[in-house]
PDB file of N, CA and C in Angstrom:
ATOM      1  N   UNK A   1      11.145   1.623  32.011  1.00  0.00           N
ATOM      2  CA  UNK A   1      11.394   1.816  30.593  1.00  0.00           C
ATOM      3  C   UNK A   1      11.696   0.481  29.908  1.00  0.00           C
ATOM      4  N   UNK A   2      12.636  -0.804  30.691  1.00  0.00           N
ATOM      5  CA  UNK A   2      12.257  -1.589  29.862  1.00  0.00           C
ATOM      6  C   UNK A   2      11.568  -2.555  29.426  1.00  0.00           C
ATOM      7  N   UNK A   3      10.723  -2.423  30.424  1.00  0.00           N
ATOM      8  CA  UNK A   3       8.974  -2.874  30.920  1.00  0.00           C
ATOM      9  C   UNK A   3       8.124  -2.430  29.368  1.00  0.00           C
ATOM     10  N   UNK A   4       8.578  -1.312  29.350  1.00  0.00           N
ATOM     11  CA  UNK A   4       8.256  -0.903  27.672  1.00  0.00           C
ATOM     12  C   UNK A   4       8.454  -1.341  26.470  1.00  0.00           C
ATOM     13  N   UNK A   5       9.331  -1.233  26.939  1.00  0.00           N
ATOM     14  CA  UNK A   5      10.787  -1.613  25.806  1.00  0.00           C
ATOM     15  C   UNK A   5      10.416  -2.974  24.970  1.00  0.00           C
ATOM     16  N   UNK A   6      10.624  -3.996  26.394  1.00  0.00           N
ATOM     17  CA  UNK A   6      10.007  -5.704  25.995  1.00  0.00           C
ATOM     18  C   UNK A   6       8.852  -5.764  25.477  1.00  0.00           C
ATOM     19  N   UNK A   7       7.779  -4.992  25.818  1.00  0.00           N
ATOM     20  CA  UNK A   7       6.046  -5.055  25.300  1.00  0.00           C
ATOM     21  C   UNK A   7       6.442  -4.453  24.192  1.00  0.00           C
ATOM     22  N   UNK A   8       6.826  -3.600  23.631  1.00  0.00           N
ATOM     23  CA  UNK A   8       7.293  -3.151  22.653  1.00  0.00           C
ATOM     24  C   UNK A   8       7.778  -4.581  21.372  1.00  0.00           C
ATOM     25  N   UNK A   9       8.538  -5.008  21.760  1.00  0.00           N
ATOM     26  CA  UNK A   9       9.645  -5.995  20.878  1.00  0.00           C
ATOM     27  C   UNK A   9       8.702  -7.251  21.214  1.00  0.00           C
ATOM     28  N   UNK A  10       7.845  -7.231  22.025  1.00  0.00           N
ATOM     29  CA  UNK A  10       6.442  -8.497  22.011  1.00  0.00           C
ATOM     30  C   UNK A  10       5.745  -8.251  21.255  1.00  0.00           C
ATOM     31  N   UNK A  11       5.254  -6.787  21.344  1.00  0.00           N
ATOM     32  CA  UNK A  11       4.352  -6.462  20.020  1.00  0.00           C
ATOM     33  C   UNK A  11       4.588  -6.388  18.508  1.00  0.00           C
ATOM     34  N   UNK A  12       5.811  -5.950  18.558  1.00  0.00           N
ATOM     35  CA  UNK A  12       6.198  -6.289  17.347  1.00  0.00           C
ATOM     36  C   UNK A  12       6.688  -7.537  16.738  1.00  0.00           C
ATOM     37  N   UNK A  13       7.021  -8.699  17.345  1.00  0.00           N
ATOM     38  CA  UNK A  13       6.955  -9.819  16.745  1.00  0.00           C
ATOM     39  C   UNK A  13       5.869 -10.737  17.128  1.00  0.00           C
ATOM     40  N   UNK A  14       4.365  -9.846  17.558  1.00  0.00           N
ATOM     41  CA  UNK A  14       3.268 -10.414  17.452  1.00  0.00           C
ATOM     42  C   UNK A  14       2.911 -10.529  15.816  1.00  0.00           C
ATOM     43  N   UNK A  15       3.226  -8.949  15.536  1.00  0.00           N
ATOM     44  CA  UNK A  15       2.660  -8.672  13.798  1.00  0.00           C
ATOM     45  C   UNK A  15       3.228  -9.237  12.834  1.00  0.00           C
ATOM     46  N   UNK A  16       4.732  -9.611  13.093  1.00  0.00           N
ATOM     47  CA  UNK A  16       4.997 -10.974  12.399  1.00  0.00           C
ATOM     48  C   UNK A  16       5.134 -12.310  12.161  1.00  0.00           C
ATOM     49  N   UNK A  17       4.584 -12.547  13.520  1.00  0.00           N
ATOM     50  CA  UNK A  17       3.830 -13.433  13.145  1.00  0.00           C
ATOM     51  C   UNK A  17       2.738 -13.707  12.291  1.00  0.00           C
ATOM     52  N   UNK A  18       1.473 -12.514  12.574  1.00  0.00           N
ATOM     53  CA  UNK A  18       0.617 -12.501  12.191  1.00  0.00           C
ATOM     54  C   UNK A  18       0.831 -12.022  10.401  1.00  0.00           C
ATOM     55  N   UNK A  19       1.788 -11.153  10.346  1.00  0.00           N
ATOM     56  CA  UNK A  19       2.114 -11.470   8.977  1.00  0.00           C
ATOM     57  C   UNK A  19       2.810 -12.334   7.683  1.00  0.00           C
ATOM     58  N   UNK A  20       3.029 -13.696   8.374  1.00  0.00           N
ATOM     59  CA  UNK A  20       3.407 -14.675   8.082  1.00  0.00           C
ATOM     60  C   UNK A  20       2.157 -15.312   7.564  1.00  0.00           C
ATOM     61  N   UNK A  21       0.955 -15.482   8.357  1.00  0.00           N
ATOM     62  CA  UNK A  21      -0.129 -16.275   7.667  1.00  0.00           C
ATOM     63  C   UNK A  21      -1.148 -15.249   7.020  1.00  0.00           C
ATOM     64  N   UNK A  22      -0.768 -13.457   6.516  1.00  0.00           N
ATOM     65  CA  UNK A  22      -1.418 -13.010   5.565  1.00  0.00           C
ATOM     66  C   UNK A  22      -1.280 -13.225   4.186  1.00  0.00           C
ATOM     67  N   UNK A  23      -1.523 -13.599   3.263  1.00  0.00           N
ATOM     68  CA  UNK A  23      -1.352 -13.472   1.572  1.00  0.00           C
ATOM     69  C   UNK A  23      -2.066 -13.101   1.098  1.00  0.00           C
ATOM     70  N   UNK A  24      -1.032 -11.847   0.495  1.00  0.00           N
ATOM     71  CA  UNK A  24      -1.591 -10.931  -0.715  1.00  0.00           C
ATOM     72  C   UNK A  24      -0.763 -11.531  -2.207  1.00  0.00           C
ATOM     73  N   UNK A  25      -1.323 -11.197  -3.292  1.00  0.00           N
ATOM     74  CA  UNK A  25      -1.497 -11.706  -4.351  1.00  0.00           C
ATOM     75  C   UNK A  25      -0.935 -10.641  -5.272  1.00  0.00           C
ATOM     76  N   UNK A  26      -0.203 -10.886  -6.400  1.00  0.00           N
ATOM     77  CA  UNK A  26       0.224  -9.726  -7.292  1.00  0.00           C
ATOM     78  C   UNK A  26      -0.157 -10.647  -8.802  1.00  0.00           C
ATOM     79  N   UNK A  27      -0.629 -10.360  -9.560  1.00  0.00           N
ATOM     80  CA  UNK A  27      -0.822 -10.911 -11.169  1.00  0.00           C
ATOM     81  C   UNK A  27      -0.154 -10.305 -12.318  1.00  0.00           C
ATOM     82  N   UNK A  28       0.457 -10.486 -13.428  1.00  0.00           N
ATOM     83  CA  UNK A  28       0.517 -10.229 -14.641  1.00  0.00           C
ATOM     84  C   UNK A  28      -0.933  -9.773 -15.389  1.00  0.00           C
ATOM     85  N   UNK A  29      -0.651  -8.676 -16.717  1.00  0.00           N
ATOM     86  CA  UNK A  29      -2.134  -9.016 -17.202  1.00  0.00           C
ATOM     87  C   UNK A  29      -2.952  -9.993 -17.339  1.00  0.00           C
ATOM     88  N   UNK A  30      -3.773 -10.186 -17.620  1.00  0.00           N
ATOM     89  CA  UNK A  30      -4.567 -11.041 -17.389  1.00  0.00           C
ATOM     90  C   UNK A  30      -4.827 -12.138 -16.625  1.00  0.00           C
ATOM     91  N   UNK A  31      -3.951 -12.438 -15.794  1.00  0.00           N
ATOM     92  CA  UNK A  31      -3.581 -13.127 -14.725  1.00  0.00           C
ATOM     93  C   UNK A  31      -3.275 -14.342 -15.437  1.00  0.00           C
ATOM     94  N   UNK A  32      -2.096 -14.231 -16.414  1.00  0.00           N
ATOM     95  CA  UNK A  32      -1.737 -15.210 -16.856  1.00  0.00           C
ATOM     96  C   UNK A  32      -0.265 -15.894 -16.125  1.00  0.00           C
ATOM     97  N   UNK A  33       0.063 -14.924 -14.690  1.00  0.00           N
ATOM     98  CA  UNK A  33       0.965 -15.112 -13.955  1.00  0.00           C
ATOM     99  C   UNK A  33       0.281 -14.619 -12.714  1.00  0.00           C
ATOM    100  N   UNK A  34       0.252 -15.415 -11.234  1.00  0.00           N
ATOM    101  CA  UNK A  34       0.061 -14.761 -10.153  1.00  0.00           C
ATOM    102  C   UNK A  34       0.869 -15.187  -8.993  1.00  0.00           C
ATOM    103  N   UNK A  35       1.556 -14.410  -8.139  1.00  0.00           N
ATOM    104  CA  UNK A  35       2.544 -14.873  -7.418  1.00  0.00           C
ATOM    105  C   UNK A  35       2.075 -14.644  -6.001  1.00  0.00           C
ATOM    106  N   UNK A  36       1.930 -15.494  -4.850  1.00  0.00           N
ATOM    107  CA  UNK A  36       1.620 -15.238  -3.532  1.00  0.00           C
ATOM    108  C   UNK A  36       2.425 -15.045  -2.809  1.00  0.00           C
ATOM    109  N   UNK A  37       2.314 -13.863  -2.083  1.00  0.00           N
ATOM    110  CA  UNK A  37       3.338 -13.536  -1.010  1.00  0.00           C
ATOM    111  C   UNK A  37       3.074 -13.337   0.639  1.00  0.00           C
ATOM    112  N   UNK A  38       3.203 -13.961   1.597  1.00  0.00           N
ATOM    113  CA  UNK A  38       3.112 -13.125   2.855  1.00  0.00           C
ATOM    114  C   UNK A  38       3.246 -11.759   3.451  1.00  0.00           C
ATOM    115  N   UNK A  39       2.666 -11.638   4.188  1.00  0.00           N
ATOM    116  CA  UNK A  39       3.068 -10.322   5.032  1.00  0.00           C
ATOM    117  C   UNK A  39       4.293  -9.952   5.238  1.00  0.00           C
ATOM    118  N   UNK A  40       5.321 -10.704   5.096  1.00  0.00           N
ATOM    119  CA  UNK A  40       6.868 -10.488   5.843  1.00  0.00           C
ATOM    120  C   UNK A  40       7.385 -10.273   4.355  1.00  0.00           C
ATOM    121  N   UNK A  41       6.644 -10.132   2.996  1.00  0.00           N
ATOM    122  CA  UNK A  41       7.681 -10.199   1.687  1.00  0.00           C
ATOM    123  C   UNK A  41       8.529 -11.726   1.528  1.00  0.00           C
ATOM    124  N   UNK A  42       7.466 -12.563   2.000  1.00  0.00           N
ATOM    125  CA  UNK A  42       8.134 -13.767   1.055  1.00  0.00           C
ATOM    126  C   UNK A  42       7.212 -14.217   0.234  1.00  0.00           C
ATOM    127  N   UNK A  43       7.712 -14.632  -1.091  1.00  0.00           N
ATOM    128  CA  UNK A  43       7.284 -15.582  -2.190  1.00  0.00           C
ATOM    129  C   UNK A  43       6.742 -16.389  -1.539  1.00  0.00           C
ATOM    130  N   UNK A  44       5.314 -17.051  -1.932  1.00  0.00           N
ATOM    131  CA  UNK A  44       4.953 -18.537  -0.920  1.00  0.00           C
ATOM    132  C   UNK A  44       4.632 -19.201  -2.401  1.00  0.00           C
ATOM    133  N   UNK A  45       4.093 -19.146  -3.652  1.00  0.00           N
ATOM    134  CA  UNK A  45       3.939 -19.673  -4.651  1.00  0.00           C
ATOM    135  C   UNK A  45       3.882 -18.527  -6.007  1.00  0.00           C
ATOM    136  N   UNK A  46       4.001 -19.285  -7.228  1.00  0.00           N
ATOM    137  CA  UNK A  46       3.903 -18.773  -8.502  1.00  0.00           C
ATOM    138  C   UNK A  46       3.292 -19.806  -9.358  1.00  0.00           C
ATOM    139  N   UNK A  47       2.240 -19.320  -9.768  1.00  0.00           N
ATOM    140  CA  UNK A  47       1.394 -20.195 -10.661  1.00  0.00           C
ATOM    141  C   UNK A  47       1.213 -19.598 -12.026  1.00  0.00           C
ATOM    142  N   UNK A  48       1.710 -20.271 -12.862  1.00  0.00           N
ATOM    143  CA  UNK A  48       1.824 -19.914 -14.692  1.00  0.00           C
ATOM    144  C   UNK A  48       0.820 -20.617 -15.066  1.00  0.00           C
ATOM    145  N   UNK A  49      -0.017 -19.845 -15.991  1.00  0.00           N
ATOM    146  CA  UNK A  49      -0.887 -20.353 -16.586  1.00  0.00           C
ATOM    147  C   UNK A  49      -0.484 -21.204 -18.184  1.00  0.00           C
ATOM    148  N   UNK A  50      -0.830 -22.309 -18.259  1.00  0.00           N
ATOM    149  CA  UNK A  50      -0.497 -23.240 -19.397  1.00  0.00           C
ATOM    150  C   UNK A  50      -0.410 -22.556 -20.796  1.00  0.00           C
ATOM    151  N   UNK A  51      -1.190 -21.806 -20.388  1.00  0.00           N
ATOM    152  CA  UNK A  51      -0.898 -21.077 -22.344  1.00  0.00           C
ATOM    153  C   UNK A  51       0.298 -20.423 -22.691  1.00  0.00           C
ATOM    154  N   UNK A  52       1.231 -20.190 -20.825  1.00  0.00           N
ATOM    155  CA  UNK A  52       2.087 -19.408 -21.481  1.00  0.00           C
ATOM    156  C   UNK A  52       3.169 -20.192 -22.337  1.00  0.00           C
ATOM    157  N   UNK A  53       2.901 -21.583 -21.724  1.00  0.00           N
ATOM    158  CA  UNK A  53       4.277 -22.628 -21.841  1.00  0.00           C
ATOM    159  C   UNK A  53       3.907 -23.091 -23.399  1.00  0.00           C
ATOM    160  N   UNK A  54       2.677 -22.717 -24.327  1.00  0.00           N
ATOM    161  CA  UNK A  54       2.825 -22.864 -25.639  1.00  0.00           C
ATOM    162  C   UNK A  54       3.030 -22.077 -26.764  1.00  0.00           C
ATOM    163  N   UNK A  55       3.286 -20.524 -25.815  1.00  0.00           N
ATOM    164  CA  UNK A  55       4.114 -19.668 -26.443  1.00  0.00           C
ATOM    165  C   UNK A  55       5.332 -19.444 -26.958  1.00  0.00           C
ATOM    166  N   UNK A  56       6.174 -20.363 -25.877  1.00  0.00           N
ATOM    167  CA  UNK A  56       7.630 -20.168 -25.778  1.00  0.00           C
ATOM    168  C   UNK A  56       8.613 -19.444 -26.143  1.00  0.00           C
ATOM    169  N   UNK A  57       7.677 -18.562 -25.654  1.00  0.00           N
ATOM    170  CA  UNK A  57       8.460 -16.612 -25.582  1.00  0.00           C
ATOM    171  C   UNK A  57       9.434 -16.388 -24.436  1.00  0.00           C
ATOM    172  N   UNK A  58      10.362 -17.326 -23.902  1.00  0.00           N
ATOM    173  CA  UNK A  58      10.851 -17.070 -22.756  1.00  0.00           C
ATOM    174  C   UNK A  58      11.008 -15.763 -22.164  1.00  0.00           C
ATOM    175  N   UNK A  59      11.502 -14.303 -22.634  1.00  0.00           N
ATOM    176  CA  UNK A  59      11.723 -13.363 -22.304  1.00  0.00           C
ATOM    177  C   UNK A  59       9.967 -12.950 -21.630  1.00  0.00           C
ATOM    178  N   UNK A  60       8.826 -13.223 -22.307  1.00  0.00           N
ATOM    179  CA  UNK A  60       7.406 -13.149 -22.454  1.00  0.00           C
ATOM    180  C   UNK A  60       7.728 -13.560 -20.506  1.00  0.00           C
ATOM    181  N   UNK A  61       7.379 -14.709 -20.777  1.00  0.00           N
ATOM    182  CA  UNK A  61       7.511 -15.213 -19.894  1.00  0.00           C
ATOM    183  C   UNK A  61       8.501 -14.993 -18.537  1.00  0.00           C
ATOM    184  N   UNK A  62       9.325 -14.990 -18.417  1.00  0.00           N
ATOM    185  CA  UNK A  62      10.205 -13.927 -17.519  1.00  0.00           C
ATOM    186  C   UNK A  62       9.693 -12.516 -17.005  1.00  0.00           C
ATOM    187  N   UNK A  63       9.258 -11.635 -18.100  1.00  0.00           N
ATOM    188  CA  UNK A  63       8.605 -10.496 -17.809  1.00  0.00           C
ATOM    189  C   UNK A  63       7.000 -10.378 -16.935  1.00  0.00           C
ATOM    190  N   UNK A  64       6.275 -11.311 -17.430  1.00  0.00           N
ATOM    191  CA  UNK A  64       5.171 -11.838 -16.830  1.00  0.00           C
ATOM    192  C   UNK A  64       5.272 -12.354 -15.387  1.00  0.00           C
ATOM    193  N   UNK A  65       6.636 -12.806 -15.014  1.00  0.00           N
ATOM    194  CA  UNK A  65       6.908 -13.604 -13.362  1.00  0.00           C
ATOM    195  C   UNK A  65       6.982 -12.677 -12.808  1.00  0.00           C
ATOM    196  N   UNK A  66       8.356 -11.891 -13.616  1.00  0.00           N
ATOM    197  CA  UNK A  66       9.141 -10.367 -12.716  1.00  0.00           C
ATOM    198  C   UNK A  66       7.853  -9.364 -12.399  1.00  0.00           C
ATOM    199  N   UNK A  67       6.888  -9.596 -13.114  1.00  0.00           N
ATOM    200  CA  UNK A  67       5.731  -7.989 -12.517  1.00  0.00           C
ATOM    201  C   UNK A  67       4.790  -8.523 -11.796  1.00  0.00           C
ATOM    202  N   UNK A  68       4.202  -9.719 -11.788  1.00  0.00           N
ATOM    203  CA  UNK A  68       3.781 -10.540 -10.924  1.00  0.00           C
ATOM    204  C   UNK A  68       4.351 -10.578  -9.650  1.00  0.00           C
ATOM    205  N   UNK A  69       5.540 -10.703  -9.509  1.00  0.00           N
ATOM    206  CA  UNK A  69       5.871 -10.881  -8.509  1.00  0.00           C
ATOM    207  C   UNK A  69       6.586  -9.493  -7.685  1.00  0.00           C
ATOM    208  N   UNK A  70       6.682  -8.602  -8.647  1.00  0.00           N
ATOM    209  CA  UNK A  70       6.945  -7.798  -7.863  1.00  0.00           C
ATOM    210  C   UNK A  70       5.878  -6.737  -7.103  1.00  0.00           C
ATOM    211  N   UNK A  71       4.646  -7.094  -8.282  1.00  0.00           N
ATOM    212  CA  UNK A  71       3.443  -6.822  -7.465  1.00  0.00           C
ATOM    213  C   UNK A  71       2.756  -6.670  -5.838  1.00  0.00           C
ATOM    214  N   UNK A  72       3.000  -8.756  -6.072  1.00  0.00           N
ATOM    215  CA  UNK A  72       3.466  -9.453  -4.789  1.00  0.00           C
ATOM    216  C   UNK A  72       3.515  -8.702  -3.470  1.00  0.00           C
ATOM    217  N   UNK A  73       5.057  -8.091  -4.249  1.00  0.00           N
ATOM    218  CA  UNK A  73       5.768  -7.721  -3.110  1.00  0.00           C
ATOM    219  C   UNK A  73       5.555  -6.502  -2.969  1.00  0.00           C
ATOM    220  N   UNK A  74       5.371  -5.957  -3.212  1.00  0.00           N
ATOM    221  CA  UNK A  74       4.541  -4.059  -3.447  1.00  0.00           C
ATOM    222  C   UNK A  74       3.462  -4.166  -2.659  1.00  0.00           C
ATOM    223  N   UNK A  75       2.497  -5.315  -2.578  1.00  0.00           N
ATOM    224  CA  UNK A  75       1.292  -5.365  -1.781  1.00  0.00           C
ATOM    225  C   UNK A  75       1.392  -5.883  -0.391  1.00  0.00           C
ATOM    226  N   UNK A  76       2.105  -6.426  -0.330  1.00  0.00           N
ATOM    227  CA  UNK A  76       2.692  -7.000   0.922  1.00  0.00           C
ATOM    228  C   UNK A  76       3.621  -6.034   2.113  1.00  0.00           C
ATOM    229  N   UNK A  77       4.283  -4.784   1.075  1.00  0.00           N
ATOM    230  CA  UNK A  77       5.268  -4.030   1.566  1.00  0.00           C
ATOM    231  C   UNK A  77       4.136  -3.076   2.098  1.00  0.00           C
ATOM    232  N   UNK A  78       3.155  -3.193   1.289  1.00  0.00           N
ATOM    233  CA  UNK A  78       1.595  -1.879   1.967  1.00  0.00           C
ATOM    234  C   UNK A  78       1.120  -2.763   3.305  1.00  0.00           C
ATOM    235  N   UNK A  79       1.296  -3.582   3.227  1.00  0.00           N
ATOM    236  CA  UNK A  79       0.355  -4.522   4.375  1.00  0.00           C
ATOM    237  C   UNK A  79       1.230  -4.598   5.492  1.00  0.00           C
ATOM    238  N   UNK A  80       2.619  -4.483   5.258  1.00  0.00           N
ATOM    239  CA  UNK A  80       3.432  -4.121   6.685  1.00  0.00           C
ATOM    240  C   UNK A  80       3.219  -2.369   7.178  1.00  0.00           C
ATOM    241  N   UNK A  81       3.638  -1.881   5.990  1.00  0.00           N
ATOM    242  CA  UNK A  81       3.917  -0.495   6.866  1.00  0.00           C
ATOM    243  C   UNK A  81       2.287  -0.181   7.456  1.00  0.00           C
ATOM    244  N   UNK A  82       1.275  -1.021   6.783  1.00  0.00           N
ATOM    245  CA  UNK A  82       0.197  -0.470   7.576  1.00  0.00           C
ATOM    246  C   UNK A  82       0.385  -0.737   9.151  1.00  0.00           C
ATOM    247  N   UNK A  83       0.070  -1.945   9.236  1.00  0.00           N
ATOM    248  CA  UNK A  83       0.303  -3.191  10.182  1.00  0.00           C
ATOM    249  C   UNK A  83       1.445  -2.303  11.321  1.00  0.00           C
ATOM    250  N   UNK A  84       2.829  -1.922  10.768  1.00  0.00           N
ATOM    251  CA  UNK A  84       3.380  -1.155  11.696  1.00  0.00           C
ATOM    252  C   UNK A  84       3.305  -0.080  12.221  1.00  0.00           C
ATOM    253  N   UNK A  85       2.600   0.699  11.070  1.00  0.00           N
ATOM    254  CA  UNK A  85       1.820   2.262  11.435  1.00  0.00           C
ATOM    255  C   UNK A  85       0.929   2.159  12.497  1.00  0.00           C
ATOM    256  N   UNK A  86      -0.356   1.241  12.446  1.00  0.00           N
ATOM    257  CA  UNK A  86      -0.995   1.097  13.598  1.00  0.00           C
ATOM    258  C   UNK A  86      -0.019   0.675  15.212  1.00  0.00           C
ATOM    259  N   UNK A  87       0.810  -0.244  14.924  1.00  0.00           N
ATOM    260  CA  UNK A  87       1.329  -0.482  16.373  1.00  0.00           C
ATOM    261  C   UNK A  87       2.151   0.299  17.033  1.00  0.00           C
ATOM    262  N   UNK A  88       2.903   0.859  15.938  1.00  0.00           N
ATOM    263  CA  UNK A  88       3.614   1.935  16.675  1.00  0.00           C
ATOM    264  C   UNK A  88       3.069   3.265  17.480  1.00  0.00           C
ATOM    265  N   UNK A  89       1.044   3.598  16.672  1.00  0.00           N
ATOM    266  CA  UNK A  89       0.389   4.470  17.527  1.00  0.00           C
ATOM    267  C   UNK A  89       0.221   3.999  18.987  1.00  0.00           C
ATOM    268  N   UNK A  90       0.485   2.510  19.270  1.00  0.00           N
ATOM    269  CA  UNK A  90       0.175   2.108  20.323  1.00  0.00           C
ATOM    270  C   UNK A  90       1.088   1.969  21.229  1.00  0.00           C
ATOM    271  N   UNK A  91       2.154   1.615  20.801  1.00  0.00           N
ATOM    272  CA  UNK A  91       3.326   1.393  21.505  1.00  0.00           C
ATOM    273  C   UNK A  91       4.484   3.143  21.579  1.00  0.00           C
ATOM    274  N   UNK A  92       4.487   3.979  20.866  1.00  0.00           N
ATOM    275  CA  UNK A  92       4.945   5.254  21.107  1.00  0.00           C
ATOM    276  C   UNK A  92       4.381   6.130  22.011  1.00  0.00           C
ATOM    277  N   UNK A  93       2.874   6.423  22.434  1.00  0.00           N
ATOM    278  CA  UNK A  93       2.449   7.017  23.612  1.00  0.00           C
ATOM    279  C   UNK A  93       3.006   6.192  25.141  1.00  0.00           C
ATOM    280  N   UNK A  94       3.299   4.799  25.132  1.00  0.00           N
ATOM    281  CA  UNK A  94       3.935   4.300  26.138  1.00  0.00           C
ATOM    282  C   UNK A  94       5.377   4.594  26.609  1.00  0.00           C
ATOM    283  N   UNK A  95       5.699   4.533  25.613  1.00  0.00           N
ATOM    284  CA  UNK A  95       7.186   5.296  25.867  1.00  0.00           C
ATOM    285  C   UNK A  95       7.533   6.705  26.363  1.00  0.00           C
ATOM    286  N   UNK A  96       6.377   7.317  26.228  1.00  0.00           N
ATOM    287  CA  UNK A  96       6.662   9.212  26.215  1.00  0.00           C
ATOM    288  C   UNK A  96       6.186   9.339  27.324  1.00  0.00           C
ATOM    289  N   UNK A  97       5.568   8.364  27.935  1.00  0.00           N
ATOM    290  CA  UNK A  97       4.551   8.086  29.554  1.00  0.00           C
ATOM    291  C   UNK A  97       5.825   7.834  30.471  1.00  0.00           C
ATOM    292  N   UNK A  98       5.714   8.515  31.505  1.00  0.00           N
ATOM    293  CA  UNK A  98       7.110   8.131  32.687  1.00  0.00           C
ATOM    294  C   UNK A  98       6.426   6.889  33.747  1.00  0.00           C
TER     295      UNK A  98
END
């Protein structure tokens, strides 16, 4: 069992690894904000587009980061539970095996 156990806790910090070098992308309308995030839900960049900075709507602007980025992270949060949905089909029939 903990022959399992370890392949288990190997496999699972295989996928985060591997979700460290995925990025998914979340935008504002028009993609006048887009924020990149990894697989694990981290921020890796935010890129503002110049027109916003001659608006100087700060609140504009704030609102445009916050949905951008929470996008981000909404797409990223789909790309784990997938990512874990599959491994766990793989790694739960091992466990129920004597």
């Amino acid at each position: 069992m903990f022959g399992k156990l370890a392949e288990a806790q190997k496999k699972m910090q295989e996928i985060k690894d591997r979700l460290e070098t995925v990025i998914v992308t979340g935008e504002s309308e028009q993609g006048k904000v887009v924020a990149e995030a990894n697989g694990n839900n981290r921020i890796r960049s935010i890129t503002i587009n110049e027109s916003l900075f001659k608006i100087g709507d700060k609140n504009e602007v704030e609102e445009l980061i916050t949905l951008a980025v929470n996008r981000a992270l909404e797409a990223s949060e789909k790309l784990m539970q997938i990512e874990m949905a599959a491994a766990s089909k793989d790694i739960l029939p091992g466990f129920l095996q004597k």
